[in-house]
N, C-alpha and C. Protein backbone atom coordinates (compact mmCIF):
# COMPACT_ATOMS: atom_id res chain seq x y z
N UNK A 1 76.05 80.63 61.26
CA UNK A 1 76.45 81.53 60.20
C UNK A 1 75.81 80.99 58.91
N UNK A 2 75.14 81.65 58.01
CA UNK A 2 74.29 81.04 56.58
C UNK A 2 75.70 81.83 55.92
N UNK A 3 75.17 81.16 54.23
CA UNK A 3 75.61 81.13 53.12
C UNK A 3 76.48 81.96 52.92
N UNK A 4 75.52 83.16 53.14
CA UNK A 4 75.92 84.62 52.86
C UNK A 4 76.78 85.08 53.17
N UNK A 5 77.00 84.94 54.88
CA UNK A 5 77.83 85.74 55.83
C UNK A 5 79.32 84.63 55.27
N UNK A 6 79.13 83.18 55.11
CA UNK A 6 80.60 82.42 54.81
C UNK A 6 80.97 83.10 53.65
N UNK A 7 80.08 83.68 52.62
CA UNK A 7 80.76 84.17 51.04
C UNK A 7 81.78 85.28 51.24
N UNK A 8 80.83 86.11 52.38
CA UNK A 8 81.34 87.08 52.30
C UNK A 8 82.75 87.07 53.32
N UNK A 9 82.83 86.17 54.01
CA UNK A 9 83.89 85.95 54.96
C UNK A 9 85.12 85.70 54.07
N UNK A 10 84.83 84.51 52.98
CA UNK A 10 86.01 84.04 52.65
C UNK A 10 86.63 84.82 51.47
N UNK A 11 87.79 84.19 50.97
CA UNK A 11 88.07 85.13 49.74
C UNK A 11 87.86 85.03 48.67
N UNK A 12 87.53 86.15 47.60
CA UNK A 12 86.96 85.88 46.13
C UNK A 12 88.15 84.81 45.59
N UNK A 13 87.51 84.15 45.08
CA UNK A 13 88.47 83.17 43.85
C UNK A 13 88.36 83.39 42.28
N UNK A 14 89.08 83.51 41.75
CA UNK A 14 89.53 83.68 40.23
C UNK A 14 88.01 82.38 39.80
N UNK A 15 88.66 82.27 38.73
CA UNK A 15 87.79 81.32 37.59
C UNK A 15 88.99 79.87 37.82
N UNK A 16 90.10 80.49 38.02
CA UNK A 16 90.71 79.18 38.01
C UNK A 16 91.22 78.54 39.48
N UNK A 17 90.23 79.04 40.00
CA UNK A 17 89.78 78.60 42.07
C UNK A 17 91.06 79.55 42.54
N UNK A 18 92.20 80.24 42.26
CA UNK A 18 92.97 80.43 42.91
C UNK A 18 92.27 82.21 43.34
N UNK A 19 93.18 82.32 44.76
CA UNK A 19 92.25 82.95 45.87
C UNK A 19 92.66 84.56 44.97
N UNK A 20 92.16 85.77 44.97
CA UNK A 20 92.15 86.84 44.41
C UNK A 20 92.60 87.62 45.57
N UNK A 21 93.36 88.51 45.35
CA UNK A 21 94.26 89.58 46.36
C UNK A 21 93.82 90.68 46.80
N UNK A 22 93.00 90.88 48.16
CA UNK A 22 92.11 92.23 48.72
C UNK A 22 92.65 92.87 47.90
N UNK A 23 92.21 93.85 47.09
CA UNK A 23 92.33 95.58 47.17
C UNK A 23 93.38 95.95 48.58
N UNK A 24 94.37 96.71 48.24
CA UNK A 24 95.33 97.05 49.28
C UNK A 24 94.60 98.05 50.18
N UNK A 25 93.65 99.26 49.78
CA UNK A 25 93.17 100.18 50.80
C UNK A 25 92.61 99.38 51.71
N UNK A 26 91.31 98.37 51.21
CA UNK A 26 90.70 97.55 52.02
C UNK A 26 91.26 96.90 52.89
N UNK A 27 92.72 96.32 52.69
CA UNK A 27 93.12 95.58 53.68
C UNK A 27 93.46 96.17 54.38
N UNK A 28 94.27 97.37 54.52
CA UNK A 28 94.92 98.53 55.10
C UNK A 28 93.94 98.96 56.17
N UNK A 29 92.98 99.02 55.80
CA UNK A 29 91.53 99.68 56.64
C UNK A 29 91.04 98.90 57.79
N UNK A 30 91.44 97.37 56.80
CA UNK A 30 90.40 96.23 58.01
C UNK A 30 91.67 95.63 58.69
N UNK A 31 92.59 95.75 58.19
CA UNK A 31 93.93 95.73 59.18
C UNK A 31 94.68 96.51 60.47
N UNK A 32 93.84 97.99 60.33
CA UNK A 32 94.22 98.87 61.10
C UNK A 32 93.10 98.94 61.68
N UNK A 33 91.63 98.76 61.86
CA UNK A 33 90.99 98.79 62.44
C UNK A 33 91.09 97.08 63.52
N UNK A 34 91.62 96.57 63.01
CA UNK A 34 91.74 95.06 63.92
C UNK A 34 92.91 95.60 65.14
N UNK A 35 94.12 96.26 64.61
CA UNK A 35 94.88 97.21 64.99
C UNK A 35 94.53 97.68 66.34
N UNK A 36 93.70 98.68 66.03
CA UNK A 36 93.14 99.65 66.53
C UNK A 36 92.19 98.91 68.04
N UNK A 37 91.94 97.75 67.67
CA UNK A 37 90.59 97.22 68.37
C UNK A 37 91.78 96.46 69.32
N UNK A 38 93.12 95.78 69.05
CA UNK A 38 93.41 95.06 69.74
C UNK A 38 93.96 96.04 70.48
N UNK A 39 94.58 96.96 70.38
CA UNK A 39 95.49 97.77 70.80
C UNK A 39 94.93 98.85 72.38
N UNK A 40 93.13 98.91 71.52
CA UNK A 40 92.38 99.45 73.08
C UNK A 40 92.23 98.03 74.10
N UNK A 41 91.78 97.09 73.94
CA UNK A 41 91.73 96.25 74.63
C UNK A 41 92.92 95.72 75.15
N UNK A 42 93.89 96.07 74.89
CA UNK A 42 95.33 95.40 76.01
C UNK A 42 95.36 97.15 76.47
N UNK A 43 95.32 98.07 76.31
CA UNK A 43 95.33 99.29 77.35
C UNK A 43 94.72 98.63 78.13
N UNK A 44 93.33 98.59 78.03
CA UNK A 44 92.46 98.14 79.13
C UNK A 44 92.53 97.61 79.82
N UNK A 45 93.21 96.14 79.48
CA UNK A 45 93.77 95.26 80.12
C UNK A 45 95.23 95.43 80.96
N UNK A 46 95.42 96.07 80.57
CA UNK A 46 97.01 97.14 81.30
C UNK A 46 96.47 97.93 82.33
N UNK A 47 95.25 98.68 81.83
CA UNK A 47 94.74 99.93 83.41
C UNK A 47 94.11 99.18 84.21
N UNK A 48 93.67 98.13 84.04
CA UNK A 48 92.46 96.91 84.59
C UNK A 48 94.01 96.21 86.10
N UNK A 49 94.87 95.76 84.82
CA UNK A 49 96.19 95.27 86.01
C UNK A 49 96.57 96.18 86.92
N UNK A 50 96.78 97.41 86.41
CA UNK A 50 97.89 98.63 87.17
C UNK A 50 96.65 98.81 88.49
N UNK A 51 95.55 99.07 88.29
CA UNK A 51 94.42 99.18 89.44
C UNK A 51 94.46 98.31 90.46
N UNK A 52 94.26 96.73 89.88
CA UNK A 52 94.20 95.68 90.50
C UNK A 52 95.71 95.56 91.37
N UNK A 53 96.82 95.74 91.08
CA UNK A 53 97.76 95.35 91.44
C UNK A 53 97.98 97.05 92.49
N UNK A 54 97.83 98.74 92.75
CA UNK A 54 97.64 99.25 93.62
C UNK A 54 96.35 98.73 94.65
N UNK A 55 95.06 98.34 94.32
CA UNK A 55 94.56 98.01 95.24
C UNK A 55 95.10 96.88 96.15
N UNK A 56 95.35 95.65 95.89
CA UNK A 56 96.35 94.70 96.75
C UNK A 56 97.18 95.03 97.22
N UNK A 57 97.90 96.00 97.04
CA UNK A 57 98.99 96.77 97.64
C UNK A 57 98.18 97.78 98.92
N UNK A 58 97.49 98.31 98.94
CA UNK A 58 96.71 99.31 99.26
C UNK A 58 96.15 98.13 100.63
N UNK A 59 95.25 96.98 99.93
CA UNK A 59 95.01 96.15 101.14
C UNK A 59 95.83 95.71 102.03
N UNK A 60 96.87 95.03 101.53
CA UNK A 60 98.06 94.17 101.86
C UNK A 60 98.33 94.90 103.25
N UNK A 61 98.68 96.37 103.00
CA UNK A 61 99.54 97.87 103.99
C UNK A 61 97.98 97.83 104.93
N UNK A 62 96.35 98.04 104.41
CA UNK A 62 95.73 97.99 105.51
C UNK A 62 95.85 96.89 106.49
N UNK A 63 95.73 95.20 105.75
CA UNK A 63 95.77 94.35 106.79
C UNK A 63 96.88 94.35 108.32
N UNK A 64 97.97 94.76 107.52
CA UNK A 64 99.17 95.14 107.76
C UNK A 64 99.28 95.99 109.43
N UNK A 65 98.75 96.86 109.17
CA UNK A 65 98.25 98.31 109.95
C UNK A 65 97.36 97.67 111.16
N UNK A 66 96.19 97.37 110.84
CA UNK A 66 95.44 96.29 111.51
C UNK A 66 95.83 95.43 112.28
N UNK A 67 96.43 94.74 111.75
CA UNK A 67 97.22 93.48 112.83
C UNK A 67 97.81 94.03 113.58
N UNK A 68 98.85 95.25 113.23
CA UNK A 68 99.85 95.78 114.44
C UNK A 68 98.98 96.43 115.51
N UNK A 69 97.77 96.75 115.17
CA UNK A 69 96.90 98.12 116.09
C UNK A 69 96.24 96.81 116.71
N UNK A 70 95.84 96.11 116.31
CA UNK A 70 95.18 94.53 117.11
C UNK A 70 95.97 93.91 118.01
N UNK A 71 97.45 94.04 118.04
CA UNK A 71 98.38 93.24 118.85
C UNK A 71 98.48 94.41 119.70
N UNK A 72 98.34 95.78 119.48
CA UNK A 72 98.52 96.64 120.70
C UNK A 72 97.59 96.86 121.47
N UNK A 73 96.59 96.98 121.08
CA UNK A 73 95.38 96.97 121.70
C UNK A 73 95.63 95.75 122.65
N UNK A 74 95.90 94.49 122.48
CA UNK A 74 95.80 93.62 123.40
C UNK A 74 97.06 94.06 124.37
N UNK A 75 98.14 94.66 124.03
CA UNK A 75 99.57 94.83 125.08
C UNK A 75 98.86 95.89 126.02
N UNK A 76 98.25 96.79 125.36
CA UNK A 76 98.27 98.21 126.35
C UNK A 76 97.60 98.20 127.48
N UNK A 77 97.11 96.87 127.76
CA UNK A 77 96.79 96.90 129.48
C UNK A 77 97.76 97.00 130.23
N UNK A 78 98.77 95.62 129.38
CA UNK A 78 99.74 95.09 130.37
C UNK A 78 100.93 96.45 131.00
N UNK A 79 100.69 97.14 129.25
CA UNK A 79 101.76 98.20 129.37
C UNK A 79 101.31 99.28 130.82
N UNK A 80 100.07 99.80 130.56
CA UNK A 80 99.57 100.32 131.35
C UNK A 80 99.64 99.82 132.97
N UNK A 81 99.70 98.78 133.52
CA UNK A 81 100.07 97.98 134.81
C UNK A 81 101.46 98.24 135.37
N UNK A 82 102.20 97.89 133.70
CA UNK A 82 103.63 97.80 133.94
C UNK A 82 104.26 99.60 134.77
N UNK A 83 103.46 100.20 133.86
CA UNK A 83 103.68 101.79 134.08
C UNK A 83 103.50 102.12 135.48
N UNK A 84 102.04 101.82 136.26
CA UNK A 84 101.67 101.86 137.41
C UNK A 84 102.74 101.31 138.32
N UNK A 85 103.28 100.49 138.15
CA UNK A 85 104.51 99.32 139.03
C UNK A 85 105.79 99.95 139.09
N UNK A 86 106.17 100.92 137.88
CA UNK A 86 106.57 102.00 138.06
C UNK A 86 106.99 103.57 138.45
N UNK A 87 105.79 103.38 139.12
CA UNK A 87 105.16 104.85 139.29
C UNK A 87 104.82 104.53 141.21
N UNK A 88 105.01 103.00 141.40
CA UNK A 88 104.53 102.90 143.03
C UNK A 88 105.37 103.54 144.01
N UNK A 89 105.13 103.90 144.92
CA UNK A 89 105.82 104.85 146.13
C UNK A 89 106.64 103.48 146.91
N UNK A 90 108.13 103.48 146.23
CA UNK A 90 108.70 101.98 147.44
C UNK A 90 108.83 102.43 148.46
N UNK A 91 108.65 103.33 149.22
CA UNK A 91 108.66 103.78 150.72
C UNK A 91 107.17 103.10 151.22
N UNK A 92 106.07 102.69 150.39
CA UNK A 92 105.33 102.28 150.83
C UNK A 92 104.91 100.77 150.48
N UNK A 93 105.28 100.50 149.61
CA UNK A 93 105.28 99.43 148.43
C UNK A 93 106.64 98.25 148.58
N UNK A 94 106.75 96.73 149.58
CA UNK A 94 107.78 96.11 149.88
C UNK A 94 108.05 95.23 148.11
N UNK A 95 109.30 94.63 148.15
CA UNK A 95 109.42 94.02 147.02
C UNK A 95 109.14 93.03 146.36
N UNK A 96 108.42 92.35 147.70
CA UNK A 96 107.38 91.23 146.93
C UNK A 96 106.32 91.65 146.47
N UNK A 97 105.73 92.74 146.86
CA UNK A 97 104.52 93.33 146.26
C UNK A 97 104.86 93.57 144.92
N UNK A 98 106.07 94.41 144.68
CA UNK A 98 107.04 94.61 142.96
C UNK A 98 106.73 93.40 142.28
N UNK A 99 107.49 92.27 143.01
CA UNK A 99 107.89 91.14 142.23
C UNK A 99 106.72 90.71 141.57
N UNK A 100 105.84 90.51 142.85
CA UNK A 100 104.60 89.57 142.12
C UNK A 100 103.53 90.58 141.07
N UNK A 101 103.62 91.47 141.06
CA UNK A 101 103.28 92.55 140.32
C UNK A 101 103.53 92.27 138.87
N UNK A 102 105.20 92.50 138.93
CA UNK A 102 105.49 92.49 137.43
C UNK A 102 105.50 91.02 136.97
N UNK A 103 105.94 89.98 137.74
CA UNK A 103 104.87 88.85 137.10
C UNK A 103 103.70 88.77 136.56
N UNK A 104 102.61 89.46 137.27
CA UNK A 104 101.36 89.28 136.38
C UNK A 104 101.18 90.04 135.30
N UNK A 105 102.02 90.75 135.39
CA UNK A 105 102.45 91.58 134.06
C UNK A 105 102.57 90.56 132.57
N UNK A 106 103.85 90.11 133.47
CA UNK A 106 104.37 88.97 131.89
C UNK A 106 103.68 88.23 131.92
N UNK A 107 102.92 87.82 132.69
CA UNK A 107 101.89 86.81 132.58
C UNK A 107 100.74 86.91 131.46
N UNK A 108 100.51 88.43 131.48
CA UNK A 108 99.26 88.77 131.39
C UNK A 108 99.99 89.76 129.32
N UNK A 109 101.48 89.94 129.33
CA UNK A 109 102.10 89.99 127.97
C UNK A 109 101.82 88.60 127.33
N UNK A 110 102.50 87.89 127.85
CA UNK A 110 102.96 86.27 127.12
C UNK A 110 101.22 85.87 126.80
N UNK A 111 100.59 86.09 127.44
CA UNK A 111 99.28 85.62 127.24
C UNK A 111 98.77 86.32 126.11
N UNK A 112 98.76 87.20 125.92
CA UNK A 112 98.32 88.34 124.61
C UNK A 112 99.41 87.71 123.31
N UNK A 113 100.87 88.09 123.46
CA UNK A 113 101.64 87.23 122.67
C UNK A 113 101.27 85.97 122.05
N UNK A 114 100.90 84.92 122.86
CA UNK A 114 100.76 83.35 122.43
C UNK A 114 99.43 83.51 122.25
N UNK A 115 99.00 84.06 121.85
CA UNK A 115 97.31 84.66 121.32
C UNK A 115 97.71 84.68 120.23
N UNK A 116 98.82 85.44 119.62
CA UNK A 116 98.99 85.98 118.46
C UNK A 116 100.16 85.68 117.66
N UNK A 117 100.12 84.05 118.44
CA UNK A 117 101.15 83.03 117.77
C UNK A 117 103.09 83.08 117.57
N UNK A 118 103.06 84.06 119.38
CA UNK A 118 104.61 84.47 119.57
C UNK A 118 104.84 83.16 120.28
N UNK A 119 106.47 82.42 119.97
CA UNK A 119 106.36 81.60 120.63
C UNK A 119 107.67 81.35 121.63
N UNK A 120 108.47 80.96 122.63
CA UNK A 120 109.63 81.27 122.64
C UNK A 120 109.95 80.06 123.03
N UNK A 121 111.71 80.28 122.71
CA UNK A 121 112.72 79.00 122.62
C UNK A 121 113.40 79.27 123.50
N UNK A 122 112.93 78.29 124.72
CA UNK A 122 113.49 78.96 125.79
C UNK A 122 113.94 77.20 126.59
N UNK A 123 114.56 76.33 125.78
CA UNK A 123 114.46 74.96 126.76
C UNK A 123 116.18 74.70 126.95
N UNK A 124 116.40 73.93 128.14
CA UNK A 124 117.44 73.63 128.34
C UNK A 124 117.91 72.15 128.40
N UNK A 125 118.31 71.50 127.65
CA UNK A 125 119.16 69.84 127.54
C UNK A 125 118.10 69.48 125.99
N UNK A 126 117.99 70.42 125.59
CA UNK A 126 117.58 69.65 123.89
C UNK A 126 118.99 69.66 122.98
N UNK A 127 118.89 69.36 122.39
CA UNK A 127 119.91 68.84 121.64
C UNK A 127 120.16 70.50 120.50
N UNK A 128 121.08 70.76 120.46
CA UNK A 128 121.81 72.16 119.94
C UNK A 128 120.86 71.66 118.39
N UNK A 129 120.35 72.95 118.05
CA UNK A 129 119.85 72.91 116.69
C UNK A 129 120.52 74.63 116.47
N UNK A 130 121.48 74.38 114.83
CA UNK A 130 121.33 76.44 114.56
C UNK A 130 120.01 76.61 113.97
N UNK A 131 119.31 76.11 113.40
CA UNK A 131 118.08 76.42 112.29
C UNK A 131 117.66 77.93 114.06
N UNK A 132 117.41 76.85 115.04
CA UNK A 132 116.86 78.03 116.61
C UNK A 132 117.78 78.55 117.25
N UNK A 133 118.83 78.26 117.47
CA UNK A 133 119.58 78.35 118.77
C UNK A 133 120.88 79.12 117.68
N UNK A 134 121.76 79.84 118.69
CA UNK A 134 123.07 80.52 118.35
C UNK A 134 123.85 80.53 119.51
N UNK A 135 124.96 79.56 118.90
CA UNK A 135 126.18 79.38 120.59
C UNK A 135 126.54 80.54 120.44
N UNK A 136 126.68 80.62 121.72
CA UNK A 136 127.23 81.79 121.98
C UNK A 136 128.92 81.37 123.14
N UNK A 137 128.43 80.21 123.61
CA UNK A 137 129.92 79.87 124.90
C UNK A 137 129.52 78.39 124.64
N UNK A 138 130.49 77.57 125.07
CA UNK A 138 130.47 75.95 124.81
C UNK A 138 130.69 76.22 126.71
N UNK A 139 130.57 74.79 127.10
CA UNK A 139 131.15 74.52 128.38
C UNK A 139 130.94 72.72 128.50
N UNK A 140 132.39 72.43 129.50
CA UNK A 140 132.10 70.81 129.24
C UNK A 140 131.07 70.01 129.58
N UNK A 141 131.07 69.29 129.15
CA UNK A 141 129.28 68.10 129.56
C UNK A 141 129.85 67.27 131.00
N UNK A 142 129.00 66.96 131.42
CA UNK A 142 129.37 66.13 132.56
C UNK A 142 129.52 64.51 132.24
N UNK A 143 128.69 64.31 131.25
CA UNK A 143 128.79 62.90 130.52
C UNK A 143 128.30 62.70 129.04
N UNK A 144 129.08 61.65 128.07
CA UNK A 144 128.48 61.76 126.71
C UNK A 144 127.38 62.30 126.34
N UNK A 145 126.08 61.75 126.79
CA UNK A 145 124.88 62.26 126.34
C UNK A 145 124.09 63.47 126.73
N UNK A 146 125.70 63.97 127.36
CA UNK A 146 125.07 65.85 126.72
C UNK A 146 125.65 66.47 125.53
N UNK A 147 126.43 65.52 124.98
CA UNK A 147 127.39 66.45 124.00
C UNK A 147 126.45 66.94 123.08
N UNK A 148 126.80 67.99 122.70
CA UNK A 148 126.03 68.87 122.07
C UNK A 148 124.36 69.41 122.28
N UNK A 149 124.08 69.81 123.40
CA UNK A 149 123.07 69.93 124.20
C UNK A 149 123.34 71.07 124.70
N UNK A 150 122.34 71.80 124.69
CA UNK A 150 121.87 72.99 125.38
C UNK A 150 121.75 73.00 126.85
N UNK A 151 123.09 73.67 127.38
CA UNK A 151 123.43 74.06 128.75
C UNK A 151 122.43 74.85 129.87
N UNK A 152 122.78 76.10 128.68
CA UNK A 152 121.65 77.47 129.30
C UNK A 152 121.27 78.34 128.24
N UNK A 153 120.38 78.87 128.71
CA UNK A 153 119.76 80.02 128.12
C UNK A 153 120.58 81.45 128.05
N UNK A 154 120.89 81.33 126.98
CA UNK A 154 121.38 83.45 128.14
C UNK A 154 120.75 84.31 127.75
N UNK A 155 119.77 83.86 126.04
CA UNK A 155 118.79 85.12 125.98
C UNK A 155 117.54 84.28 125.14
N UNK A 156 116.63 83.99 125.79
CA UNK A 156 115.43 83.32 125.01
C UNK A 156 115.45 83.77 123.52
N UNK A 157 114.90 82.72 123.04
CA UNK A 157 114.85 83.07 120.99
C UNK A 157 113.01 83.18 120.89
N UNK A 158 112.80 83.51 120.22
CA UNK A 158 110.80 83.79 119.54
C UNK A 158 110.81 83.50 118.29
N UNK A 159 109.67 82.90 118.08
CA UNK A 159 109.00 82.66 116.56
C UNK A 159 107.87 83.40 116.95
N UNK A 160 106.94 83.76 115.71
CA UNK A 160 105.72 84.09 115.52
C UNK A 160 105.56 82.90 114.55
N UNK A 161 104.78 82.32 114.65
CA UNK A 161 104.05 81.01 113.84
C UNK A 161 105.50 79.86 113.70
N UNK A 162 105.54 79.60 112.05
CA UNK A 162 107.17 78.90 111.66
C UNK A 162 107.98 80.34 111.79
N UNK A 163 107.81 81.62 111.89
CA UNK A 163 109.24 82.08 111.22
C UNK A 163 109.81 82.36 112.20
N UNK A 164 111.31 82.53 112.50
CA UNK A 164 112.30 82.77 113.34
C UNK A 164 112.21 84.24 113.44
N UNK A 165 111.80 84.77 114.47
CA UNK A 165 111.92 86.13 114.95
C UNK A 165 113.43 86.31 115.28
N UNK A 166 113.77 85.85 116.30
CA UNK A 166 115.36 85.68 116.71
C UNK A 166 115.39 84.36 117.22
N UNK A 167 116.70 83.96 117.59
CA UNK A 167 117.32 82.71 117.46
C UNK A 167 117.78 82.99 119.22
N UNK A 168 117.57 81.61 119.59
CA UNK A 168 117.54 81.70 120.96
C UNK A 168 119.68 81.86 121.31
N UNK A 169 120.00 82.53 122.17
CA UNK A 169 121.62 82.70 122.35
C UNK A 169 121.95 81.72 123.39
N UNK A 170 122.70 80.91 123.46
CA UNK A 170 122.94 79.63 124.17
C UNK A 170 124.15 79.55 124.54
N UNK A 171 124.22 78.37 125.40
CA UNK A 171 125.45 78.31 126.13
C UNK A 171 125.36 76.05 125.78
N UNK A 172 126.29 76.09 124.67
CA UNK A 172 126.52 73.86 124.25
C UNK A 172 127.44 73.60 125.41
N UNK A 173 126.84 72.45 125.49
CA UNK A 173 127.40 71.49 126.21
C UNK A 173 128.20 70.84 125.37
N UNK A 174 130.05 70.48 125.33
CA UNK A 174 130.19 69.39 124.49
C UNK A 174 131.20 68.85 125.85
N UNK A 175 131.38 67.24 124.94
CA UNK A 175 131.88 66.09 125.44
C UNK A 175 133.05 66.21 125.16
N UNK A 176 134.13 66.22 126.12
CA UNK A 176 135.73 66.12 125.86
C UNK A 176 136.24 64.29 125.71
N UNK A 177 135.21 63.17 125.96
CA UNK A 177 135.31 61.82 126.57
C UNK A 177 135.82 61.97 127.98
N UNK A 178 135.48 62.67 128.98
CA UNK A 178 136.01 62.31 130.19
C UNK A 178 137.09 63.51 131.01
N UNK A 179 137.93 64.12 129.77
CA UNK A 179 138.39 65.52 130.05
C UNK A 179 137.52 66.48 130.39
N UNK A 180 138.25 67.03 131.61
CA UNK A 180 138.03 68.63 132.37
C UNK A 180 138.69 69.37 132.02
């Protein structure tokens, strides 16, 4: 910046250095035009957010959409098998043929599932956790170091990754010391 442009920047001073008082229109003018200038630029910055923040939304719902049509795409064989196993003539069809059937079924679910990071809580003599598990019946332990241990299963629990889909329904073991 030269001479010029600082003279004209700063403010006139009297004779006795003290600073001299804009003209009121002038300030009014270069006050409302500063106004004016800040006032389009935060719109902007407001329509710039409101855009930005529907498009992420807009993505978020595609990824969304995607993943679910990606996890079906991988089920609809199994579904499709399962249907057929349904549809077999048992006058011709014995029940091991059924059985082992719809095994490769779940075989061939759980496999697509744990692809896509389903996981299930399905163990018996770990030690009772609620964060996974939900008693559902206690029954006595046969010795101390089952107390509080997972008996049975009565309805497997699932995660997808860390989060708790459902909570596995259980049957604790506790310790009476020796009481039946």
């Amino acid at each position: 910046m030269d001479d010029t442009q600082e003279k004209m920047d700063a403010p006139e001073q009297s004779d006795t250095g003290e600073a001299l008082v804009e003209p009121s229109d002038a300030a009014v003018q270069r006050l409302e035009g500063q106004i004016a200038e800040l006032t389009d630029r935060h719109l902007r910055l407001a329509a710039e957010y409101d855009n930005f923040r529907k498009r992420t939304a807009k993505e978020r719902g595609e990824a969304r959409a995607k993943a679910q049509a990606d996890l079906l795409a991988r089920l609809v064989d199994a579904l499709d098998d399962l249907t057929r196993f349904g549809h077999a003539d048992l006058q011709q069809t014995d029940a091991k043929t059924l059985r082992d059937g719809i095994a490769l079924v779940e075989r061939k679910v759980w496999k697509e599932l744990e692809a896509f990071g389903v996981g299930r809580i399905n163990a018996v003599g770990v030690p009772f956790d609620p964060r996974v598990h939900e008693a559902v019946s206690t029954k006595p332990a046969a010795d101390a170091s089952q107390d509080h241990t997972v008996g049975a299963i009565l309805q497997a629990g699932y995660t997808l990754g860390d989060v708790l889909v459902r909570p596995a329904r259980v049957e604790v073991l506790t310790w009476g010391g020796g009481r039946a």
